[in-house]
N, C-alpha and C. Protein backbone atom coordinates (compact mmCIF):
# COMPACT_ATOMS: atom_id res chain seq x y z
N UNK A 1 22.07 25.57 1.90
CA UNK A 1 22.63 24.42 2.61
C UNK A 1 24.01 24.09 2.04
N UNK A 2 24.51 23.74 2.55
CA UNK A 2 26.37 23.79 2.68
C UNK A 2 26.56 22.07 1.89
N UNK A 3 27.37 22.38 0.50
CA UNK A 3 27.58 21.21 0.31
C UNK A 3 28.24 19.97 1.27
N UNK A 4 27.76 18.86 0.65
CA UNK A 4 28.59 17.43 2.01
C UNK A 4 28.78 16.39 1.40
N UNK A 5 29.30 15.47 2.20
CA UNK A 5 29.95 14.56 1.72
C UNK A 5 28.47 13.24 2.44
N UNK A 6 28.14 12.10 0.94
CA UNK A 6 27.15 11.68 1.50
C UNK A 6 27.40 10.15 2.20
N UNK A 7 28.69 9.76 0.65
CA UNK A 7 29.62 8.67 1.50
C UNK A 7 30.47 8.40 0.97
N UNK A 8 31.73 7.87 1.82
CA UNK A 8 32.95 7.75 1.75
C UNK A 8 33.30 5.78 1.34
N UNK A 9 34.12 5.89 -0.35
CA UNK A 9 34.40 4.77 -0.81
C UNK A 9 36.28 4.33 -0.89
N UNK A 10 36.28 3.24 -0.68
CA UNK A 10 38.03 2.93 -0.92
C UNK A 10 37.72 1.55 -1.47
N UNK A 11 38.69 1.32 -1.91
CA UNK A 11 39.09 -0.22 -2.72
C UNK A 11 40.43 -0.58 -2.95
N UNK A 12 41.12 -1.96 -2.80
CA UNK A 12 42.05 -1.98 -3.60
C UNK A 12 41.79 -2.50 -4.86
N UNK A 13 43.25 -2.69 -5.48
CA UNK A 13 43.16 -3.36 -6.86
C UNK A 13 42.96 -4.28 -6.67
N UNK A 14 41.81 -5.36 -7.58
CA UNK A 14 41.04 -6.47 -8.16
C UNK A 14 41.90 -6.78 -9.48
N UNK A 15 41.67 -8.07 -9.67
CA UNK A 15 42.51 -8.58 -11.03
C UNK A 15 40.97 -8.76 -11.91
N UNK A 16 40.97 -8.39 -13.16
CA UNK A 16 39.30 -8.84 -13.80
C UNK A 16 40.48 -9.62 -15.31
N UNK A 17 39.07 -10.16 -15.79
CA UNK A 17 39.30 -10.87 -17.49
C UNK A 17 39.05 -10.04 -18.56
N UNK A 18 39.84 -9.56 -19.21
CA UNK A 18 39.11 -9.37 -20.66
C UNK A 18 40.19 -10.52 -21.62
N UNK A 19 39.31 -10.51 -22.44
CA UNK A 19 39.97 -11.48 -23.32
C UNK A 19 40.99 -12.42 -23.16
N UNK A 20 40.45 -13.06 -22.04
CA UNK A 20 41.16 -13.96 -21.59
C UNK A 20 42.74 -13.24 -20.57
N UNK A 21 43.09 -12.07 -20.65
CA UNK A 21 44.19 -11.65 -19.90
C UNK A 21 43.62 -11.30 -18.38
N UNK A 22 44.61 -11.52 -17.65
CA UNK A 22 43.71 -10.67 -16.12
C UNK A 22 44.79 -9.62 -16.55
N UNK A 23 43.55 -8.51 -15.90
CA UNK A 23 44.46 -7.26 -15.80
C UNK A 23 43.75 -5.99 -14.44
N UNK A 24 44.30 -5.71 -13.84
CA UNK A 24 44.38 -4.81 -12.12
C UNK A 24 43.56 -3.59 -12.82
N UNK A 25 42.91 -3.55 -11.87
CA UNK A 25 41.92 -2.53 -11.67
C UNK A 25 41.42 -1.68 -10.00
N UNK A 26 41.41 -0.51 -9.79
CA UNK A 26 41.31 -0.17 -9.17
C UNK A 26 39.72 0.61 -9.00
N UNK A 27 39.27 0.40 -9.94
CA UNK A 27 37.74 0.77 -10.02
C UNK A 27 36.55 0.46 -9.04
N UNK A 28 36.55 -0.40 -8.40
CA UNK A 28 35.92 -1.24 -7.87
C UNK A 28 36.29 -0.49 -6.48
N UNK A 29 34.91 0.24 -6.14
CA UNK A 29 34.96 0.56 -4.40
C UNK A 29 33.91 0.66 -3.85
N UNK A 30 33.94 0.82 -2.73
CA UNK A 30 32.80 -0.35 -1.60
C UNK A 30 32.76 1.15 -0.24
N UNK A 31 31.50 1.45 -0.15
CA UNK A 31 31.40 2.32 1.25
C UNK A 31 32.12 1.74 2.41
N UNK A 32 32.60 2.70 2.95
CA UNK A 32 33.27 2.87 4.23
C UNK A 32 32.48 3.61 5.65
N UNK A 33 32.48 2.78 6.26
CA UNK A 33 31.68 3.23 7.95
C UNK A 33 32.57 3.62 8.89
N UNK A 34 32.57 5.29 9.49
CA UNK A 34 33.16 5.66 10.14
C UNK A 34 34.39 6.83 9.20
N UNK A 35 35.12 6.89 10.40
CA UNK A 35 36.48 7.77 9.69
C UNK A 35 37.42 7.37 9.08
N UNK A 36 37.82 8.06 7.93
CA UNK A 36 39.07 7.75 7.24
C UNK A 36 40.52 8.74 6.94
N UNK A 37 41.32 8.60 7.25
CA UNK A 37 42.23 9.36 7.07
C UNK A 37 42.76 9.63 5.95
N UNK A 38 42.25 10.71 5.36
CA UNK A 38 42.91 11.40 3.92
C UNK A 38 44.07 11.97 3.78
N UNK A 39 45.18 11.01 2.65
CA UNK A 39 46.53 11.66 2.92
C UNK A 39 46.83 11.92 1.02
N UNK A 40 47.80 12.04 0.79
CA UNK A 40 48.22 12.84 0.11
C UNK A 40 48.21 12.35 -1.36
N UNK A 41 48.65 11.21 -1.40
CA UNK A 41 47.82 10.32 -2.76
C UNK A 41 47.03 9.05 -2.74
N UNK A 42 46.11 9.23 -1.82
CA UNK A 42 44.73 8.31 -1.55
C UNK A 42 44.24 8.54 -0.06
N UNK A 43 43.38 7.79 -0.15
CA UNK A 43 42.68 7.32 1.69
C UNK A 43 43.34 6.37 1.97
N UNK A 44 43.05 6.20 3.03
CA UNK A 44 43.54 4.93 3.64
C UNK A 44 42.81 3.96 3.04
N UNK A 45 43.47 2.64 3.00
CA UNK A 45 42.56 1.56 2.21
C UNK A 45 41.94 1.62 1.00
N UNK A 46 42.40 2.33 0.29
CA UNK A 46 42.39 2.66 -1.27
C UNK A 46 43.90 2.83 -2.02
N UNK A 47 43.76 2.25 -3.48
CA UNK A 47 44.99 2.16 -3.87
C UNK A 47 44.67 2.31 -5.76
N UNK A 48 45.58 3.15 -6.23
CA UNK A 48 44.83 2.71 -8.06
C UNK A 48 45.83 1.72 -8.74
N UNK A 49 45.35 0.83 -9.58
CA UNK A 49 46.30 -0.27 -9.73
C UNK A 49 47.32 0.58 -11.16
N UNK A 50 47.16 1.21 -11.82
CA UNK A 50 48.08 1.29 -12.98
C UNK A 50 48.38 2.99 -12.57
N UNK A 51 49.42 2.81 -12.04
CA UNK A 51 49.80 4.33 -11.61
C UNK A 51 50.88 5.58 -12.77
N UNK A 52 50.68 4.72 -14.17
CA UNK A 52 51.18 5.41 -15.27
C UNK A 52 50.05 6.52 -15.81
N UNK A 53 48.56 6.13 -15.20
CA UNK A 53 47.67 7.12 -15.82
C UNK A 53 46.44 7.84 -14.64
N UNK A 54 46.61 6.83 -13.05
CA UNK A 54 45.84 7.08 -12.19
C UNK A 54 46.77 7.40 -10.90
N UNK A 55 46.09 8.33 -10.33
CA UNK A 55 46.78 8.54 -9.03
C UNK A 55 47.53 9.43 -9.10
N UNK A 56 48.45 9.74 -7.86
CA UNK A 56 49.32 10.80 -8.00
C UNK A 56 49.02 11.35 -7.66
N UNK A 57 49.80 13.08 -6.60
CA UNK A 57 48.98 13.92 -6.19
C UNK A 57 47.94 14.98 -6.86
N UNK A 58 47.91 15.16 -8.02
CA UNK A 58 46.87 15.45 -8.70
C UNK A 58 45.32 14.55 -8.82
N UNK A 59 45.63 13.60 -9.26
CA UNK A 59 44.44 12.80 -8.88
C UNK A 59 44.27 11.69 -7.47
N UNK A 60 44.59 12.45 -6.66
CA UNK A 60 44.39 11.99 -5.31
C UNK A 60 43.70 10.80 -5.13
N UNK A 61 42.03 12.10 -5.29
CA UNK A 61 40.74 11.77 -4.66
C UNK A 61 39.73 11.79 -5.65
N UNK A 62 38.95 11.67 -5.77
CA UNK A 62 38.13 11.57 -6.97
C UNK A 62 36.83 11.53 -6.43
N UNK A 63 36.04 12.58 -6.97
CA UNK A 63 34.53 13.21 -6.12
C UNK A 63 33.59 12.79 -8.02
N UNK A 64 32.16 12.42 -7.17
CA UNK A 64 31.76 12.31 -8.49
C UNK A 64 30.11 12.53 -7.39
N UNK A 65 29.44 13.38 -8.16
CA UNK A 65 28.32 14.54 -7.90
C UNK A 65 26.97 13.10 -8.04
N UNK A 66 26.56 13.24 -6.31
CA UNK A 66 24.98 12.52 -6.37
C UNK A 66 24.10 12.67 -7.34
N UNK A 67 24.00 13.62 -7.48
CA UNK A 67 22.52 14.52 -8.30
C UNK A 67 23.08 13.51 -10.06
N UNK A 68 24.00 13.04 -10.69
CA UNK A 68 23.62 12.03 -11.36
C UNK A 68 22.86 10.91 -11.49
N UNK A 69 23.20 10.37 -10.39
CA UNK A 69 22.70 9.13 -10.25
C UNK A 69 21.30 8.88 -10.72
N UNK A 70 20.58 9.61 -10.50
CA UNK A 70 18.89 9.11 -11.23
C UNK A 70 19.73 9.47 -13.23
N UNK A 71 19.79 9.97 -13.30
CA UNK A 71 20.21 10.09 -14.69
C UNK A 71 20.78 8.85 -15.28
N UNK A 72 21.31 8.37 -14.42
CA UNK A 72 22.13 6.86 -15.28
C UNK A 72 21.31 5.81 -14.81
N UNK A 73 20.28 5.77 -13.43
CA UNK A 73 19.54 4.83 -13.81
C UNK A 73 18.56 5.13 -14.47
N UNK A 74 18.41 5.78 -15.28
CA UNK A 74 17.07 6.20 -16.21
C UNK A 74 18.08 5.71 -17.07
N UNK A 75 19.62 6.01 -17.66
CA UNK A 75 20.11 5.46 -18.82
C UNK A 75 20.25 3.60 -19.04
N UNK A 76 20.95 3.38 -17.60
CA UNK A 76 20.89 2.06 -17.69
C UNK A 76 20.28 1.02 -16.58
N UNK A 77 18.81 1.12 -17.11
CA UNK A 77 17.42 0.40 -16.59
C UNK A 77 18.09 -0.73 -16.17
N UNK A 78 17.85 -1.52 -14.97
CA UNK A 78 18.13 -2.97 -14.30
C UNK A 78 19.15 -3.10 -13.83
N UNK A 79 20.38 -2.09 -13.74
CA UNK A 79 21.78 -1.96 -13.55
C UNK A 79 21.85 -1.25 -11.83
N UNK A 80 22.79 -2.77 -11.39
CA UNK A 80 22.69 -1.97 -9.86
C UNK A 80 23.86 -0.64 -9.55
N UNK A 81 23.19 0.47 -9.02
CA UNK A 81 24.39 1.53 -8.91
C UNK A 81 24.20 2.17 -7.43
N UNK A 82 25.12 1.10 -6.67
CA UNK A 82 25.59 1.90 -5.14
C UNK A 82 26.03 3.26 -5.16
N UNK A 83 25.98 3.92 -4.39
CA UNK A 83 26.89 4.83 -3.98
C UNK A 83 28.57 4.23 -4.70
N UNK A 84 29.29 5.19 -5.40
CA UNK A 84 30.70 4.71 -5.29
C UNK A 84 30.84 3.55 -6.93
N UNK A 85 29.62 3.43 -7.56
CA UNK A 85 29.26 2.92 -8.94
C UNK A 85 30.13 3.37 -9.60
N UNK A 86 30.68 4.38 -9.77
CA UNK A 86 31.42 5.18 -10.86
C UNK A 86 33.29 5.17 -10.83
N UNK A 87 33.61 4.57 -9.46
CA UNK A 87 34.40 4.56 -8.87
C UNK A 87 35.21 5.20 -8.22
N UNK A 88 34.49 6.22 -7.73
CA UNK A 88 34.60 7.59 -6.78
C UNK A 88 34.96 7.03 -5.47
N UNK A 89 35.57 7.90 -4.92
CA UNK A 89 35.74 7.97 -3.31
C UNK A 89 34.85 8.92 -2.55
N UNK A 90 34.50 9.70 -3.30
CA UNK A 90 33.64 11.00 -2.35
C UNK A 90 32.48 11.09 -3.33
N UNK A 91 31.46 10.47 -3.09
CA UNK A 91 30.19 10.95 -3.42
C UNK A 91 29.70 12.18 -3.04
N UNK A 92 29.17 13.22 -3.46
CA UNK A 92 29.14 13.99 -2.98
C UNK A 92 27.80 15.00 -3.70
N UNK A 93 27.06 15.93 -2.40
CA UNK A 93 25.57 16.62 -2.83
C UNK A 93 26.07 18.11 -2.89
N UNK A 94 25.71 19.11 -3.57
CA UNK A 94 26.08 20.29 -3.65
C UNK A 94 27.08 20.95 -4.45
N UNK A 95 27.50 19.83 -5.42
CA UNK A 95 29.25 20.52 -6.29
C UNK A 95 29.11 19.67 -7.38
N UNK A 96 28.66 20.86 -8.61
CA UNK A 96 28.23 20.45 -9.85
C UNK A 96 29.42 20.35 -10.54
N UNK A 97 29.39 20.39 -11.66
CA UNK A 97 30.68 20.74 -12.86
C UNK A 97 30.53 21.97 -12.76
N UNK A 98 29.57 22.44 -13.15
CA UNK A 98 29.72 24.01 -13.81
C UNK A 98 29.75 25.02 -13.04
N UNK A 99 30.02 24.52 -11.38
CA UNK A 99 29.72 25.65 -10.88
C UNK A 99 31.16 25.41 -9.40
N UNK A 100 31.91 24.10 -9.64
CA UNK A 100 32.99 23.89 -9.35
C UNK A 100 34.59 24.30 -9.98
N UNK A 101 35.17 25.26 -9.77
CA UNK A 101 36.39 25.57 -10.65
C UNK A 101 37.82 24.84 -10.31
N UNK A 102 38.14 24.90 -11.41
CA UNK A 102 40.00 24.14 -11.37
C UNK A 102 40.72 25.39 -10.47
N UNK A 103 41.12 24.85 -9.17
CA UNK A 103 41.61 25.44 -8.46
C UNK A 103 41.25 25.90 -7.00
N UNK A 104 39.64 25.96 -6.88
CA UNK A 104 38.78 26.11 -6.17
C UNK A 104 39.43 25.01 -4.82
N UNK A 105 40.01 25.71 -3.83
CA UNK A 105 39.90 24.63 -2.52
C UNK A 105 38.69 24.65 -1.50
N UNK A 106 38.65 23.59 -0.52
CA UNK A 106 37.96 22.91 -0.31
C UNK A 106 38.32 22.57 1.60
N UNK A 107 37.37 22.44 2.25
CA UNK A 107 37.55 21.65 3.34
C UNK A 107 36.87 20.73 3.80
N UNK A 108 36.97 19.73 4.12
CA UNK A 108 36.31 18.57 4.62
C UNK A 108 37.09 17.32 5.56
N UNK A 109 35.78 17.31 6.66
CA UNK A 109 36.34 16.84 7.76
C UNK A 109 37.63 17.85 8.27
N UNK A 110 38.74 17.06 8.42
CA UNK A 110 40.25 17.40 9.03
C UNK A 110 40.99 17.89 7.73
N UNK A 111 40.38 17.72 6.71
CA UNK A 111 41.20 17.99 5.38
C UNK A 111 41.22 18.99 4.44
N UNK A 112 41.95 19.50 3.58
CA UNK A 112 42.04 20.53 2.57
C UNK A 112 42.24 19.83 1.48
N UNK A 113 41.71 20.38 0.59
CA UNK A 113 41.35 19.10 -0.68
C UNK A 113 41.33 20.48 -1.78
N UNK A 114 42.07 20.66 -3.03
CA UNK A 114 42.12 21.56 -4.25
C UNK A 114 41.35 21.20 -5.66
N UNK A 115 40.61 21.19 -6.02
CA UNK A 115 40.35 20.77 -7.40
C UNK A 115 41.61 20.76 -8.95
N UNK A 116 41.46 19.91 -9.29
CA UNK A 116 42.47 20.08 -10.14
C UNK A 116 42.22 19.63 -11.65
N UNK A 117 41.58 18.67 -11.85
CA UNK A 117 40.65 18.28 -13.51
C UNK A 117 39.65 17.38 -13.24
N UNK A 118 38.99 17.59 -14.56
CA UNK A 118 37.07 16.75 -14.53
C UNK A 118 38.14 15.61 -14.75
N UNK A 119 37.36 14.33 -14.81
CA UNK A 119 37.66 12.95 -14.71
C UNK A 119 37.67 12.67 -16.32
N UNK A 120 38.79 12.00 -17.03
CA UNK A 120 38.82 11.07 -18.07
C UNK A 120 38.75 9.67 -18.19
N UNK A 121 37.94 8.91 -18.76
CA UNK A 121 37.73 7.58 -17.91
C UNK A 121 38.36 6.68 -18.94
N UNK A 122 39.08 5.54 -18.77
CA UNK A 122 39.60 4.93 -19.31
C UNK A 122 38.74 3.36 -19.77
N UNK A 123 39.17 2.46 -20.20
CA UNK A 123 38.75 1.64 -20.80
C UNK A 123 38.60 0.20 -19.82
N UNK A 124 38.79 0.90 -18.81
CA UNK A 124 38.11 -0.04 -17.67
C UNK A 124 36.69 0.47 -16.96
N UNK A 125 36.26 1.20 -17.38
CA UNK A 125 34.83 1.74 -17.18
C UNK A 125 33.71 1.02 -17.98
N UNK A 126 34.19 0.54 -18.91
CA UNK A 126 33.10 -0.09 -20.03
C UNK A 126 33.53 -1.24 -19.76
N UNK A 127 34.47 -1.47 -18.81
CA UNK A 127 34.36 -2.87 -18.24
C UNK A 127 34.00 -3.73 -16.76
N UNK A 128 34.03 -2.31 -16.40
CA UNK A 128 33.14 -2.48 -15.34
C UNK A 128 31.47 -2.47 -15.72
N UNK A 129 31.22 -1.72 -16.28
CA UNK A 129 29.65 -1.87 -16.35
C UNK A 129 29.57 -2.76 -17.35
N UNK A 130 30.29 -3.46 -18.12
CA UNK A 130 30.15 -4.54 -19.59
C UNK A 130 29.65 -3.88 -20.55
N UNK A 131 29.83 -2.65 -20.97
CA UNK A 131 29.18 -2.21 -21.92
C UNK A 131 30.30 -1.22 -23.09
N UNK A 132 30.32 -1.38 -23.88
CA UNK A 132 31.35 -1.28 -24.84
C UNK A 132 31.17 0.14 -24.84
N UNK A 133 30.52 1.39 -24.99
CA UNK A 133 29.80 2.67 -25.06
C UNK A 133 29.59 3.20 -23.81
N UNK A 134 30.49 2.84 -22.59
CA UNK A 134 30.23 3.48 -21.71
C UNK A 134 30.93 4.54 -21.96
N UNK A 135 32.35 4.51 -22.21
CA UNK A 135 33.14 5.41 -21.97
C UNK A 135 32.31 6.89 -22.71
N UNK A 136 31.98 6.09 -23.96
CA UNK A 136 31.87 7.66 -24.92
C UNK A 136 30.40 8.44 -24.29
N UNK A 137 29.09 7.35 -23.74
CA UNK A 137 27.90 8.07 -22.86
C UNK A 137 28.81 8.99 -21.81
N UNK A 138 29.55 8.13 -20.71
CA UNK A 138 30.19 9.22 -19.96
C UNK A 138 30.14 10.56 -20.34
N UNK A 139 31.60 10.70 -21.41
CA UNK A 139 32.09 11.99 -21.55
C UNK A 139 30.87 12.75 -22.27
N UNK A 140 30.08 12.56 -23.02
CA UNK A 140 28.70 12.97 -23.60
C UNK A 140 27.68 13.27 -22.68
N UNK A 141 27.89 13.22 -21.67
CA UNK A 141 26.98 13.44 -20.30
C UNK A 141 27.22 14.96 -19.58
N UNK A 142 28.90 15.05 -19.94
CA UNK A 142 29.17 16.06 -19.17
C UNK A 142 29.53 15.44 -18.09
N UNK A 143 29.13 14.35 -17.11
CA UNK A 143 28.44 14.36 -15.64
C UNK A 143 30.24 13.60 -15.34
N UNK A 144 30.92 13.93 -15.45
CA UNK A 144 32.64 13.51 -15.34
C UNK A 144 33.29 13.36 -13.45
N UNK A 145 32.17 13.94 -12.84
CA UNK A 145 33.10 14.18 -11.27
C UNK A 145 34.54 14.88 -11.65
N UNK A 146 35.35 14.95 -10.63
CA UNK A 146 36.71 15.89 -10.22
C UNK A 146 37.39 15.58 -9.43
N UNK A 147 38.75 15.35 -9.89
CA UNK A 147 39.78 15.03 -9.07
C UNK A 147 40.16 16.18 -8.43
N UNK A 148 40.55 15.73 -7.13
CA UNK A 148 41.21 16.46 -6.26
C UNK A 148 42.70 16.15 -5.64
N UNK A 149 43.28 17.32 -5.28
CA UNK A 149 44.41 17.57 -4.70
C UNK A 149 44.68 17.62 -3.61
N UNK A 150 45.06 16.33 -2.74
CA UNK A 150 45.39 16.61 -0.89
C UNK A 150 46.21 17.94 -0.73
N UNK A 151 45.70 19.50 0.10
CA UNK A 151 46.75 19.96 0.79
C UNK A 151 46.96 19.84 1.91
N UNK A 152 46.07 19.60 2.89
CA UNK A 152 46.41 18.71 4.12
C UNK A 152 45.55 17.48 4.43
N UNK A 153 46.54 16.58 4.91
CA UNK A 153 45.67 15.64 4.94
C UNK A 153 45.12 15.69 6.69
N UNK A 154 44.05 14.64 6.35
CA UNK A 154 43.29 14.60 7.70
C UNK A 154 42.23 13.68 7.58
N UNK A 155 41.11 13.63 8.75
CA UNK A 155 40.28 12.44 8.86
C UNK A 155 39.20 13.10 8.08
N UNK A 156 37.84 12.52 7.45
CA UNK A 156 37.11 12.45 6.86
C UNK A 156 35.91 11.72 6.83
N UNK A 157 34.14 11.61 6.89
CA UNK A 157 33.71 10.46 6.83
C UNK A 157 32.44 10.90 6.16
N UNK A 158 31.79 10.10 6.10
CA UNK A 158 29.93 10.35 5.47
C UNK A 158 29.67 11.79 6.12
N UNK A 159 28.83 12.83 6.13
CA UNK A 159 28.28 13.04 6.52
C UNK A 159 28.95 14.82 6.80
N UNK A 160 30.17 14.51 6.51
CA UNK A 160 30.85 15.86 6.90
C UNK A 160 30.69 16.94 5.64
N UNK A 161 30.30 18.43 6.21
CA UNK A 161 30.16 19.47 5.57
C UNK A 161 31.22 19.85 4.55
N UNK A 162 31.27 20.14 2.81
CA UNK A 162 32.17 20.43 2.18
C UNK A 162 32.45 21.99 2.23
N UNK A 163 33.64 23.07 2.77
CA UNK A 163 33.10 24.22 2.53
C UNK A 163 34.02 24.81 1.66
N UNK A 164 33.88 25.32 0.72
CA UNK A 164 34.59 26.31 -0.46
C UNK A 164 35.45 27.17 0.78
N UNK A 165 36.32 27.17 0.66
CA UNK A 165 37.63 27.97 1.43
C UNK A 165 38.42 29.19 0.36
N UNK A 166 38.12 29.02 -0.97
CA UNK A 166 38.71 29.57 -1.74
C UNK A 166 38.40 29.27 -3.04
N UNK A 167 37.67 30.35 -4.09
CA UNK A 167 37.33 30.42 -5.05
C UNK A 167 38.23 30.93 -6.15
N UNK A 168 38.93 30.18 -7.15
CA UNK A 168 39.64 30.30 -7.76
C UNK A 168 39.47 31.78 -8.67
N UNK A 169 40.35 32.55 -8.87
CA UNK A 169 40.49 33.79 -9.43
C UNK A 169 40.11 33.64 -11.10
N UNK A 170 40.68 32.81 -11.73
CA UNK A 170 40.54 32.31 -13.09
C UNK A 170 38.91 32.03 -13.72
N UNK A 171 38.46 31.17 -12.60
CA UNK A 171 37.04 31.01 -12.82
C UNK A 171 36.97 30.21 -13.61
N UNK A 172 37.53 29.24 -13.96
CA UNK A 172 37.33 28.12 -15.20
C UNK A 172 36.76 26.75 -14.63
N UNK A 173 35.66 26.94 -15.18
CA UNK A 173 34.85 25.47 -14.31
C UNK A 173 35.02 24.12 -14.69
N UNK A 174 35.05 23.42 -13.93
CA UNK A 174 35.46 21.88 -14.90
C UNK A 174 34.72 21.33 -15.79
N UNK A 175 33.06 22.35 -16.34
CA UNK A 175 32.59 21.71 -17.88
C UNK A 175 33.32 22.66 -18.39
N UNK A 176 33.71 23.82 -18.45
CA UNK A 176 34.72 24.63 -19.08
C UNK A 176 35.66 23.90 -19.93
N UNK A 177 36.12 23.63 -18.88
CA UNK A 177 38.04 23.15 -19.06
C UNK A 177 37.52 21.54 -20.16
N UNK A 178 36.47 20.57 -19.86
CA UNK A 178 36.00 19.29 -20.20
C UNK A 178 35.62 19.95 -21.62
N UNK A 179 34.88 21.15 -21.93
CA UNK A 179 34.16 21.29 -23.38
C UNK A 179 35.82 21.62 -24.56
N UNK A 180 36.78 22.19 -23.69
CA UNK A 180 38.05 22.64 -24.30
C UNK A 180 38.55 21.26 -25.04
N UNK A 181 38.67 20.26 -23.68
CA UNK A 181 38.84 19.76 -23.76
C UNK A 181 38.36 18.50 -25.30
N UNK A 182 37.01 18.53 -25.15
CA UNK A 182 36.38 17.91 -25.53
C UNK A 182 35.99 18.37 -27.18
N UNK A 183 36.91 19.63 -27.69
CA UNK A 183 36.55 20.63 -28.86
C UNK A 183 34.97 21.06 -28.97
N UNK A 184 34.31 21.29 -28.30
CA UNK A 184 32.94 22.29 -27.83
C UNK A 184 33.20 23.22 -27.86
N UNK A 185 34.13 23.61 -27.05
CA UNK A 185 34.65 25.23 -27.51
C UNK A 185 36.15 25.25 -27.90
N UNK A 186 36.44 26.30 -28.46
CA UNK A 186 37.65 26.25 -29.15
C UNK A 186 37.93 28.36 -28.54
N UNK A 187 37.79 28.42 -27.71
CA UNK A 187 37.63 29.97 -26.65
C UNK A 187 39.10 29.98 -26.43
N UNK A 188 40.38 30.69 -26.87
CA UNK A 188 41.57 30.86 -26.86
C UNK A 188 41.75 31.53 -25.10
N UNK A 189 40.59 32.64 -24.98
CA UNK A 189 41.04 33.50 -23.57
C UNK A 189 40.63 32.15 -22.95
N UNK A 190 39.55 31.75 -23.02
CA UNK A 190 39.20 30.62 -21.70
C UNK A 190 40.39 30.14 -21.67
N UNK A 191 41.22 28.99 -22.65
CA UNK A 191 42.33 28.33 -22.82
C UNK A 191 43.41 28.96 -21.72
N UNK A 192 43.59 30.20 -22.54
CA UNK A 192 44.40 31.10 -21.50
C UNK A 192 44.02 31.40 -20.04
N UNK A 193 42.87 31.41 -19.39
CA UNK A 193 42.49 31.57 -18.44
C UNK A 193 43.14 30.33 -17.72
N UNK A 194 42.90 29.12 -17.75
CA UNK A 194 42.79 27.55 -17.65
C UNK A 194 44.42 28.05 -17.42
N UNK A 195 44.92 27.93 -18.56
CA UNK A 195 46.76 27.49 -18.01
C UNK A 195 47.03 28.06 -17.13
N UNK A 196 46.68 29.73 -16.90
CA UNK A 196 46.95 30.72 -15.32
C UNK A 196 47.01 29.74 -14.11
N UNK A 197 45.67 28.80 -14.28
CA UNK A 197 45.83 28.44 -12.78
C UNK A 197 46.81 27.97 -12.32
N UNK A 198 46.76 27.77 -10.69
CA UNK A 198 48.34 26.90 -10.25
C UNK A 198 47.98 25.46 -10.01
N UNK A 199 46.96 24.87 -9.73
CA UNK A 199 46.62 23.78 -9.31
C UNK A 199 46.18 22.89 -11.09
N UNK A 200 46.03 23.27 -12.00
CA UNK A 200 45.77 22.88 -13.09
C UNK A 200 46.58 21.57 -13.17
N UNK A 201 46.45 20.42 -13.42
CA UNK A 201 46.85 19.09 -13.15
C UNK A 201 47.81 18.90 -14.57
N UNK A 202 49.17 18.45 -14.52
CA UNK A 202 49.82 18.60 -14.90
C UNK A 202 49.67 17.83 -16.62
N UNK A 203 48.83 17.22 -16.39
CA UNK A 203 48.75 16.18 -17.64
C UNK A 203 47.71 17.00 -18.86
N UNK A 204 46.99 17.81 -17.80
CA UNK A 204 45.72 18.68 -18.51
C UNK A 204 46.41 20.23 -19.24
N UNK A 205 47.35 20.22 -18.54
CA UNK A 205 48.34 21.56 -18.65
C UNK A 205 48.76 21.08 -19.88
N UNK A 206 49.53 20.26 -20.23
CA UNK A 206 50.28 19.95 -21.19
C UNK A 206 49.44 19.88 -22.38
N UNK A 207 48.08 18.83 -22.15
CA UNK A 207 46.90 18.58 -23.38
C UNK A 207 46.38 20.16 -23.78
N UNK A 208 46.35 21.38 -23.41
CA UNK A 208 45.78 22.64 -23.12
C UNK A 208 46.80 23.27 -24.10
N UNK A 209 48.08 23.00 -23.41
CA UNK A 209 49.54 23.89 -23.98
C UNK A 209 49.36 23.14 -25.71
N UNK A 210 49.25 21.98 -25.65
CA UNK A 210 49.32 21.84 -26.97
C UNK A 210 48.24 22.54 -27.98
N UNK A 211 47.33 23.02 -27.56
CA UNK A 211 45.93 23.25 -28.64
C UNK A 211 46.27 24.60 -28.82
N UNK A 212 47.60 25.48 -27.60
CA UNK A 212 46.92 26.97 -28.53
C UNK A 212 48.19 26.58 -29.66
């Protein structure tokens, strides 16, 4: 069965409190009914509020894999988690980490969509869920979702078939590139494999270039 898309989230930026400061967040997104038009650095009706570390055509779109979800409510008992909890736009059934590669394109709906890096979550994640240890459970999970790269944009909605159009030559999967990342492995060819690609997201290129 052909991976798909199960539902489609957008949000804008929200102002929240920590310590008394408000500060913009774009985390916060809410299912969408019907079609949406996917363009080149977001959906329609989605926006990321601090665009020094989110957004951009590298991190477009941001897919984060169903088949978690029982896993984090087994982690965090009484905690409500919609669709779109994590602050994904594309929930999505059929496209793991390990079996999704940096580079690997994509079609869905009207659109062409590239993989480009697993997700790094910042310090508005443990403030969305209030929990000081989210960030570090995250990355300890593995379970990171993947940003994607608009190459054409187009309409999009629940329900539409994801189909692999092109399997990256390199083969470096995004727990790959996340364990490099993450010093799990310290694999020089993988490393080398990883920088080959062309779609490799420019910020991940650079963190990569520095380790050999």
């Amino acid at each position: 069965m052909s991976p798909k898309l199960i539902s489609l989230q957008v949000g804008l930026p929200r102002s929240v409190s920590l310590d008394g400061e408000q500060l913009p967040t774009g985390i916060f997104k809410f299912p969408v009914a019907g079609r949406v038009q996917m363009r080149e650095l977001n959906l329609d009706g989605d926006r990321q509020a601090d665009l020094t570390v989110h957004g951009g055509r590298d991190k477009a779109v941001y897919a984060y894999p169903s088949e978690h979800y029982p896993f984090w409510k087994e982690q965090l008992p009484g905690v409500d988690l919609p669709w779109g909890a994590f602050g994904e736009n594309l929930t999505t059934e059929g496209l793991l980490e390990e079996e999704v590669h940096i580079g690997d394109r994509f079609t869905i709906g009207g659109a062409e969509i590239v993989v480009t890096q697993p997700r790094l979550p910042c310090f508005k994640l443990n403030l969305k869920f209030d929990r000081h240890d989210m960030i570090k459970r995250f990355l300890a999970s593995h379970f990171t979702g993947f940003y994607f790269r608009v190459l054409r944009e187009g309409e999009v909605g629940a329900g539409d078939e994801i189909v692999r159009v092109h399997q990256d030559e390199n083969r470096v999967s995004v727990l790959d590139i996340l364990r490099l990342y993450l010093g799990e492995s310290n694999s020089s060819e993988l490393r080398n494999r990883a920088l080959q690609g062309k779609y490799l997201s420019r910020s991940w290129r650079e963190e990569l270039s520095a380790q050999v």
